[in-house]
Protein backbone atom coordinates (compact mmCIF):
# COMPACT_ATOMS: atom_id res chain seq x y z
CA UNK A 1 17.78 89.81 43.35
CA UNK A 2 14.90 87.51 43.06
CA UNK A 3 15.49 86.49 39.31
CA UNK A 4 19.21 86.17 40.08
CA UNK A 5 18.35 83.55 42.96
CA UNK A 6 16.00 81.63 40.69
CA UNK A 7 18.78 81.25 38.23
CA UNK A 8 21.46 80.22 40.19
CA UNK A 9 19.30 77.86 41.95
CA UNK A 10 18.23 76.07 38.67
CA UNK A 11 22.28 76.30 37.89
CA UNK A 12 23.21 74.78 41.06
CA UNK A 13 20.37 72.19 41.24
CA UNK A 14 21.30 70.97 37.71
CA UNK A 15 25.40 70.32 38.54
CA UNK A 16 24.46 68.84 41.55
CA UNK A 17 21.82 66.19 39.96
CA UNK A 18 24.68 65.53 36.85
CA UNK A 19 27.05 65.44 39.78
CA UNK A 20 24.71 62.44 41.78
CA UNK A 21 24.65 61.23 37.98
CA UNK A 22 28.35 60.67 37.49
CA UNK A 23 29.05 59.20 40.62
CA UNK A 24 26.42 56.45 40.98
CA UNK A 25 26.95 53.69 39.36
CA UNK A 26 26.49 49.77 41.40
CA UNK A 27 28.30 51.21 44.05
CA UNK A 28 27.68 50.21 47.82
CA UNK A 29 28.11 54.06 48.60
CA UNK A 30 25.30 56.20 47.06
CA UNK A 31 25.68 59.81 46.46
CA UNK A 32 22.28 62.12 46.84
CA UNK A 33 21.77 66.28 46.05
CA UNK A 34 19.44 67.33 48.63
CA UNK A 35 17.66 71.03 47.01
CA UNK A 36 15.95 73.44 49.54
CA UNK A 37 14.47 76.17 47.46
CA UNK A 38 12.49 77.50 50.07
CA UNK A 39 15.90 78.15 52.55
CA UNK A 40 18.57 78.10 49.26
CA UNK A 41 20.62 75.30 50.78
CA UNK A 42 22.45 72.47 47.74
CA UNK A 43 23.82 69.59 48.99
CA UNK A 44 25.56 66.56 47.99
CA UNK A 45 25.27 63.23 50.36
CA UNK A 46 27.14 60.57 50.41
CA UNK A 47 26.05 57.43 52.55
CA UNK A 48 26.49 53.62 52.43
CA UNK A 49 28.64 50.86 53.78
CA UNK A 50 31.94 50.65 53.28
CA UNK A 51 33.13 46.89 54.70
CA UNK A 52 31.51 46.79 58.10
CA UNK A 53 31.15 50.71 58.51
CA UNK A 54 28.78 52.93 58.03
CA UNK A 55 29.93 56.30 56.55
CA UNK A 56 27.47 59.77 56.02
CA UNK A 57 29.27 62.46 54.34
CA UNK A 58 28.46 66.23 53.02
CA UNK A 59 30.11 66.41 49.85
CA UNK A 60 29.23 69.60 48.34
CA UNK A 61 27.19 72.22 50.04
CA UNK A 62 26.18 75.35 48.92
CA UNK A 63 24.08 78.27 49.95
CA UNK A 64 22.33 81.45 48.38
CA UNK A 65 22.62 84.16 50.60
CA UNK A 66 19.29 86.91 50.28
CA UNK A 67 22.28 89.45 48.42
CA UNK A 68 22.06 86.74 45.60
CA UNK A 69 25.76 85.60 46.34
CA UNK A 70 26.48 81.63 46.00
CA UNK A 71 28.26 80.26 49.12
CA UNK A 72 30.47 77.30 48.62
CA UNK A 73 30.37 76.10 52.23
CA UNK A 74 31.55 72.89 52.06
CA UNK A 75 33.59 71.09 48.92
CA UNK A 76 35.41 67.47 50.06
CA UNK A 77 36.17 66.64 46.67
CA UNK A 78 39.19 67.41 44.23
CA UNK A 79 36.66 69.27 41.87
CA UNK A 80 36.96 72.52 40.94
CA UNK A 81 33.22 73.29 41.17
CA UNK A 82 33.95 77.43 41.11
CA UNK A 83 35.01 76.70 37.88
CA UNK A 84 32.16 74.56 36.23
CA UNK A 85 29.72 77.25 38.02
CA UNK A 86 31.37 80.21 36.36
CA UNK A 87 30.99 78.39 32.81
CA UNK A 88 27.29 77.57 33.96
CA UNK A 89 26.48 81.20 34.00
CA UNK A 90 27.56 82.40 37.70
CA UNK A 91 30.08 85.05 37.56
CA UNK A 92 33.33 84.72 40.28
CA UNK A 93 32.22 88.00 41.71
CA UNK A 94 28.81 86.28 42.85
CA UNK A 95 30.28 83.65 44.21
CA UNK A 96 32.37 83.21 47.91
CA UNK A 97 34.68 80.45 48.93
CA UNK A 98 32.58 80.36 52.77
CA UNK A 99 34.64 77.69 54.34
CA UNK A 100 38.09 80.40 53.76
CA UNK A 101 38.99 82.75 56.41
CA UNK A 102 37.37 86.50 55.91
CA UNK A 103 40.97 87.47 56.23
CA UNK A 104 42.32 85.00 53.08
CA UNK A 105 39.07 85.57 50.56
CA UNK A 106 40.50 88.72 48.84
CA UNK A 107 43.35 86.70 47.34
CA UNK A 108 40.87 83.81 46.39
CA UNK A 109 39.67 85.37 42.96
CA UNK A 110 36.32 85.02 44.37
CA UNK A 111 33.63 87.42 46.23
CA UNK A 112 34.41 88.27 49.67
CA UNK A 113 30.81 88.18 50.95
């Protein structure tokens, strides 16, 4: 379980940072991946001004759970991240759409937990 972890951890880290990557740019909004190795929590920030308001935002946030499954707890993007991680190495049966009902994960093509 510990090996699996480590990998998906670099796997995650890496989209994340090439995520960040894309998206900055000379923008007055800045995008950030926040890595927690020690509680295997993957973020993406978003912060700046936009006019005269401030706006904070969790963009992508993911978790690895101690049974080595990768929760997608938060996506507020179009992307179809599931799909970039599977290519990456993690398998759909590692992986669990968190933010779906328990009840609606079984039809998701995903783990359930």
């Amino acid at each position: 379980m510990a090996e699996k972890t480590v990998i998906y951890s670099a796997i995650l880290t890496k989209w994340l940072e090439e995520y960040v990557a894309r998206m900055n740019g000379g923008r007055s909004i800045e995008y950030e991946s926040i890595t927690d190795d020690k509680h295997h929590h993957y973020q993406v920030i978003r912060t700046g001004w936009r006019k005269d308001v401030f706006e904070y935002n969790v963009v992508f946030h993911f978790q690895i759970k101690p049974t080595g499954k990768v929760w997608l707890l938060v996506n507020n993007t179009d992307s179809l991240v599931t799909d970039d991680l599977i290519e990456r190495g993690i398998p759909a049966s590692d992986i669990v759409i968190g933010f779906l009902p328990e009840f609606m994960r079984p039809y998701s093509g995903f783990a359930v937990a």
